[in-house]
N, C-alpha and C. Protein backbone atom coordinates (compact mmCIF):
# COMPACT_ATOMS: atom_id res chain seq x y z
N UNK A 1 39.55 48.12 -25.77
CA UNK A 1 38.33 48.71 -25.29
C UNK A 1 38.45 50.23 -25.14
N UNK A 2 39.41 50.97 -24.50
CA UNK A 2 39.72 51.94 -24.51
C UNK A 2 39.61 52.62 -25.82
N UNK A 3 40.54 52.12 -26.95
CA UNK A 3 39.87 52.61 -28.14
C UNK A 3 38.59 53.02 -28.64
N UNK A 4 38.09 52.02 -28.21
CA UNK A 4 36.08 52.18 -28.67
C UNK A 4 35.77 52.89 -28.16
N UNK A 5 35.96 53.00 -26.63
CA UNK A 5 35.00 54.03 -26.00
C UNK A 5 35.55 55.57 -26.21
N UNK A 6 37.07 55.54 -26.46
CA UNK A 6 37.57 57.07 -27.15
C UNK A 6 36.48 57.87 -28.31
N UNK A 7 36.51 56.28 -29.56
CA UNK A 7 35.79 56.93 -30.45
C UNK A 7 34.54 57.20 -30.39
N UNK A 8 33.91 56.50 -29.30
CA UNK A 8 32.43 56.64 -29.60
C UNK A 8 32.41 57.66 -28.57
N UNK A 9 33.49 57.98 -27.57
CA UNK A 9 33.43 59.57 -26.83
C UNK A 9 33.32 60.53 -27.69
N UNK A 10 34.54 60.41 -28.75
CA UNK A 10 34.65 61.55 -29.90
C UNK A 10 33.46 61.74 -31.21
N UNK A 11 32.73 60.71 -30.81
CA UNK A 11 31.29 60.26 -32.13
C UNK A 11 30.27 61.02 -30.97
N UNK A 12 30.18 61.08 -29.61
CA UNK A 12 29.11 61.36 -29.40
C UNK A 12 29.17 63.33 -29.29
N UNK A 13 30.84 63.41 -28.75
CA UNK A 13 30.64 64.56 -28.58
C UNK A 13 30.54 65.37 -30.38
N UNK A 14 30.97 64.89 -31.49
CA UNK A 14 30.73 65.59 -32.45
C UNK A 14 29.48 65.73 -33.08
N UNK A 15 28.77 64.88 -32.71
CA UNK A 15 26.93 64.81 -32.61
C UNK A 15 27.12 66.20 -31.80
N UNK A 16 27.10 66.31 -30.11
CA UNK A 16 26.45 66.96 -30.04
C UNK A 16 27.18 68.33 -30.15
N UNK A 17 27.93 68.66 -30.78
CA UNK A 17 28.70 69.69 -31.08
C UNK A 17 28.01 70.42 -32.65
N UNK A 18 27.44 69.14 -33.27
CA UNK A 18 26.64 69.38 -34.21
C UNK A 18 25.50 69.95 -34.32
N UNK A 19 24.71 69.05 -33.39
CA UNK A 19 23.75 69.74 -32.65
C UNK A 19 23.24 71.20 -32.31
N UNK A 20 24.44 71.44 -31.69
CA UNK A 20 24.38 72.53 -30.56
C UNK A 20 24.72 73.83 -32.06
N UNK A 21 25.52 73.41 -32.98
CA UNK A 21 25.68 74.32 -34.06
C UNK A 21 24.59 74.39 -34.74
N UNK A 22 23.95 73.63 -35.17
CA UNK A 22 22.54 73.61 -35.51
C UNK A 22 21.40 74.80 -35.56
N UNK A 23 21.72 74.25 -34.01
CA UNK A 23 20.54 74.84 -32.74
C UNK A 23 20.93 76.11 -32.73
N UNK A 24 22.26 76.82 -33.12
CA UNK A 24 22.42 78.15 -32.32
C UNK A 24 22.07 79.25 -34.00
N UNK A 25 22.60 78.18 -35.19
CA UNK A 25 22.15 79.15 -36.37
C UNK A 25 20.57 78.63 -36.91
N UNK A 26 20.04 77.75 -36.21
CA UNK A 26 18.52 78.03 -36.31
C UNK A 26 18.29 79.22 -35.72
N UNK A 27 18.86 79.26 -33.89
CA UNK A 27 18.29 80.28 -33.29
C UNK A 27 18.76 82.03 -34.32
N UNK A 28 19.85 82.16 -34.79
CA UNK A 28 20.51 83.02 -35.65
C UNK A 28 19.55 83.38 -36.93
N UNK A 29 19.20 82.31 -37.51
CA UNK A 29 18.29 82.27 -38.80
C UNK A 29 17.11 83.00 -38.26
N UNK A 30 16.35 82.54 -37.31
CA UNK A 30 14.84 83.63 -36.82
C UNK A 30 14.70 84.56 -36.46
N UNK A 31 16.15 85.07 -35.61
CA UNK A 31 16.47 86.50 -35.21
C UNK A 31 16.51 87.13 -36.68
N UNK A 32 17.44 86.47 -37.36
CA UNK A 32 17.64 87.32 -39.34
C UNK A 32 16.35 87.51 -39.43
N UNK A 33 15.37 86.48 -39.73
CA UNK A 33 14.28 86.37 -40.39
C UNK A 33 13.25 87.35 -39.17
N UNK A 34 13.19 87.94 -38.20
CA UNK A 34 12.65 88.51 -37.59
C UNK A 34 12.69 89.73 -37.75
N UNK A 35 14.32 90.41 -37.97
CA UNK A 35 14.85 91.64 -38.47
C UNK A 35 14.40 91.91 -39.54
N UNK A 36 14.20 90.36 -40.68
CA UNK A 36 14.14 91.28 -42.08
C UNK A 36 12.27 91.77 -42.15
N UNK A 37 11.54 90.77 -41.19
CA UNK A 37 9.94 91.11 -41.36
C UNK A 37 10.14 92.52 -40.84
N UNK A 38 10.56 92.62 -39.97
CA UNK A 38 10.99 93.79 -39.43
C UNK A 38 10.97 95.35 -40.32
N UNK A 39 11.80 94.91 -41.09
CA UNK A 39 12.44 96.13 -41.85
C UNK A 39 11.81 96.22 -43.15
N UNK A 40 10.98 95.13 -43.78
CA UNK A 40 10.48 95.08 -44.30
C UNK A 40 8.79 95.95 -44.15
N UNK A 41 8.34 95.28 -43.12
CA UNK A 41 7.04 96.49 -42.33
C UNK A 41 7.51 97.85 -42.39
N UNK A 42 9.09 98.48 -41.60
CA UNK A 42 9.63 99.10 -41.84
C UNK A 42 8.97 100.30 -43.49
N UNK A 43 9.81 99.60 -44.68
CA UNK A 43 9.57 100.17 -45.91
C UNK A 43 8.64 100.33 -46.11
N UNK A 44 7.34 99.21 -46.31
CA UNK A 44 6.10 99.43 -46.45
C UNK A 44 5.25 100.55 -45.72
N UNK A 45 5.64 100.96 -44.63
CA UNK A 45 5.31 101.87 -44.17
C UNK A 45 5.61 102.97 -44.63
N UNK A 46 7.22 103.18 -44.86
CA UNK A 46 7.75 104.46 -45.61
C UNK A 46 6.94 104.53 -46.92
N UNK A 47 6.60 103.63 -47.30
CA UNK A 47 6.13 103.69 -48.90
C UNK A 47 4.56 104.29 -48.90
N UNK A 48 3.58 103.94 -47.57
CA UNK A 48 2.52 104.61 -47.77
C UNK A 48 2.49 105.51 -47.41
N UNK A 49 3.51 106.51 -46.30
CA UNK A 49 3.83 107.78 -45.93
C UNK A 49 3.96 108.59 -47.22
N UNK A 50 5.02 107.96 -48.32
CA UNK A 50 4.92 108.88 -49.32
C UNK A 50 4.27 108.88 -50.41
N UNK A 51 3.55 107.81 -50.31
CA UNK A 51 2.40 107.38 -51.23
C UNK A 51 1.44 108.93 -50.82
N UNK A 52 0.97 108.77 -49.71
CA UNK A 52 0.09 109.80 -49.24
C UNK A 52 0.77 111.31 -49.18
N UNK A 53 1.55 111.11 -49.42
CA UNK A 53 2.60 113.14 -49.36
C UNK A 53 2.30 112.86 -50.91
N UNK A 54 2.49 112.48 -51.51
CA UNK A 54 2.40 112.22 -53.10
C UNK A 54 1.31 112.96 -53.49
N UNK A 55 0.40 111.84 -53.05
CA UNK A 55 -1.16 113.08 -53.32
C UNK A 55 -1.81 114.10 -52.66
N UNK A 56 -1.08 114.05 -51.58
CA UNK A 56 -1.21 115.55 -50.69
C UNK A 56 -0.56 116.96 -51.74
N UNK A 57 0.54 116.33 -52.14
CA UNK A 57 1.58 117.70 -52.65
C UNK A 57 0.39 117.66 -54.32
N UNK A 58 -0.12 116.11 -55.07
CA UNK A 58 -0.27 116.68 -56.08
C UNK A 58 -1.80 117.25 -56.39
N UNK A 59 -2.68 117.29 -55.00
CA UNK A 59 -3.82 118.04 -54.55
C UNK A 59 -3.58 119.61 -54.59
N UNK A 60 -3.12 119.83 -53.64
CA UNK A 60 -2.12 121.40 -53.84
C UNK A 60 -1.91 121.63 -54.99
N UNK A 61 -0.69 120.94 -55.81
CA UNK A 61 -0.18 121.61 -56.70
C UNK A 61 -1.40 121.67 -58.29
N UNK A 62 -2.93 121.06 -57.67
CA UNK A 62 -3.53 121.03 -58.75
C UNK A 62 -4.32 122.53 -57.86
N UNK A 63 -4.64 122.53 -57.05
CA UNK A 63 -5.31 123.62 -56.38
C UNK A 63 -5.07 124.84 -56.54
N UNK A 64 -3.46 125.02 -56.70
CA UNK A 64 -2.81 125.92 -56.85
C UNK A 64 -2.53 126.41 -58.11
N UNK A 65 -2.72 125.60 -59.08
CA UNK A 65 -2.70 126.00 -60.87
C UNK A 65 -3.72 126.32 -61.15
N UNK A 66 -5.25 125.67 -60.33
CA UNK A 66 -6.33 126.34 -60.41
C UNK A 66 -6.72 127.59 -60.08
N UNK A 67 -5.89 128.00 -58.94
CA UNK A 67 -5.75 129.72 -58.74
C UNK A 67 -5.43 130.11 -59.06
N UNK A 68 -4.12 129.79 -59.87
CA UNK A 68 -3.22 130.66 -60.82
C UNK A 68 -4.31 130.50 -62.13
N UNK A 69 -5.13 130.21 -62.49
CA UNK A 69 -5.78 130.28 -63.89
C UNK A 69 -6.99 131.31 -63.22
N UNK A 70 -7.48 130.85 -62.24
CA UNK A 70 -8.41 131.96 -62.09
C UNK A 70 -8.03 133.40 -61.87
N UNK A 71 -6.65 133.04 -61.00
CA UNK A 71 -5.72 134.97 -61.04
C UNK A 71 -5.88 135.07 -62.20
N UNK A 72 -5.09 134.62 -63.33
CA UNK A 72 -5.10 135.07 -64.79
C UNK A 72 -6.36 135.53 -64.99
N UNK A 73 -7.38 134.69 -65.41
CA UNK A 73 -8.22 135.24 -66.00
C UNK A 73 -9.46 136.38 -65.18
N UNK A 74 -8.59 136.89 -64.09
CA UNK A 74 -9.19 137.97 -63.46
C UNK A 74 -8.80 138.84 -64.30
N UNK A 75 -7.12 139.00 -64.00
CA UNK A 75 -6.54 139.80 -64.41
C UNK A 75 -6.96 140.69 -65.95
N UNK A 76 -7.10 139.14 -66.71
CA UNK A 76 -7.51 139.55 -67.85
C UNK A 76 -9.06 139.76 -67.99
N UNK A 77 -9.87 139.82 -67.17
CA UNK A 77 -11.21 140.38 -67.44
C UNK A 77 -10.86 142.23 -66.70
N UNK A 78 -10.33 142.01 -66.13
CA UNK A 78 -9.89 143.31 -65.04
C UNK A 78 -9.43 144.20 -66.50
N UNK A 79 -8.63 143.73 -67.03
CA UNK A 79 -7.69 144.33 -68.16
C UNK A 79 -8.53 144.76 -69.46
N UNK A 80 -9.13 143.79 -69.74
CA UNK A 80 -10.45 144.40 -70.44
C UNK A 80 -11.42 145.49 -70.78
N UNK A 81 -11.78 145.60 -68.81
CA UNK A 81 -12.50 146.25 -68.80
C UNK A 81 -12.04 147.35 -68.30
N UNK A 82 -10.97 147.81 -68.39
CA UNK A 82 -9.97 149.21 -68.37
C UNK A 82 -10.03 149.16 -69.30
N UNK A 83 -9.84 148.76 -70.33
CA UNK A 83 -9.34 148.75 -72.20
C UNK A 83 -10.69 149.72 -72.61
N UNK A 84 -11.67 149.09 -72.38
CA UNK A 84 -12.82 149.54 -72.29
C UNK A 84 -13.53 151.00 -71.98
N UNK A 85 -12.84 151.08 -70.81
CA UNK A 85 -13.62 152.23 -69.72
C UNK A 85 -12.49 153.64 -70.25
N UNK A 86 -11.53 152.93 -70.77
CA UNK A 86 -10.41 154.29 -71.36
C UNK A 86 -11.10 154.11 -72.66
N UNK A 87 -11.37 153.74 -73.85
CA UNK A 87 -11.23 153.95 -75.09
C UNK A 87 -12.81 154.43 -75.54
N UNK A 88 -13.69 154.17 -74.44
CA UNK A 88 -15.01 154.67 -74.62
C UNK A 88 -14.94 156.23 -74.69
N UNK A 89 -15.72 156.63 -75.40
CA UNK A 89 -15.83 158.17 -76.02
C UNK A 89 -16.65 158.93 -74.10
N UNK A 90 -15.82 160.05 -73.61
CA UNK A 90 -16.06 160.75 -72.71
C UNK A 90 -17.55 160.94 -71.92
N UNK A 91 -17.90 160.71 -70.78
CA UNK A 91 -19.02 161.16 -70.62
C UNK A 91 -19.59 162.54 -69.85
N UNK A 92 -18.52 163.29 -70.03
CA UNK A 92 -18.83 164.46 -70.14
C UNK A 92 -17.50 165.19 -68.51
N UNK A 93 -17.08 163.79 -68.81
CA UNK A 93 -16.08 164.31 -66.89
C UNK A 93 -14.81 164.57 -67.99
N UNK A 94 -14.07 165.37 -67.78
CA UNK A 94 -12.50 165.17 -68.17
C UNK A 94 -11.44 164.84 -66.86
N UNK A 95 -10.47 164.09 -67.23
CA UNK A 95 -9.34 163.91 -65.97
C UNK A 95 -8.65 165.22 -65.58
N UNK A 96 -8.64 165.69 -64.61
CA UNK A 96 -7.56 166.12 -64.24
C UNK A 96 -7.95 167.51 -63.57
């Protein structure tokens, strides 16, 4: 009798030893799985931060080529019309 009840001591406690291992990497598994939603929200977030710097910087950098074309073509109407105002025949002022 002693025998039996050894093993079925050693049958019940490896149940609940089983159990209890179970139970503690379920509890382990949802903490993981909590971290990774986690870090995951995490990225997605980083990703629309630079989603939006993305078209912030490529607003600017279109804004800014647009001024640089309109500088130019100041410049070059500016340039023109010196080309102009020198090569026209005198109107009666001399320099100097």
């Amino acid at each position: 009798m002693d025998i039996i009840a050894g093993l079925s001591g050693l049958l019940i406690g490896a149940v609940i030893a089983w159990q209890l291992a179970q139970g503690m990497a379920a509890a382990e598994m949802s903490r993981l799985r909590a971290r990774m939603h986690e870090q995951v929200r995490h990225w997605q977030e980083e990703t629309e931060r630079a989603r939006a710097s993305t078209a912030r910087i490529s607003e600017q950098t279109a804004a800014w080529a647009a001024g640089c074309q309109q500088g130019r073509e100041d410049v070059l109407s500016l340039t023109r019309a010196l080309a102009q105002h020198i090569t026209q025949p005198g109107d009666g002022s001399t320099p100097g």
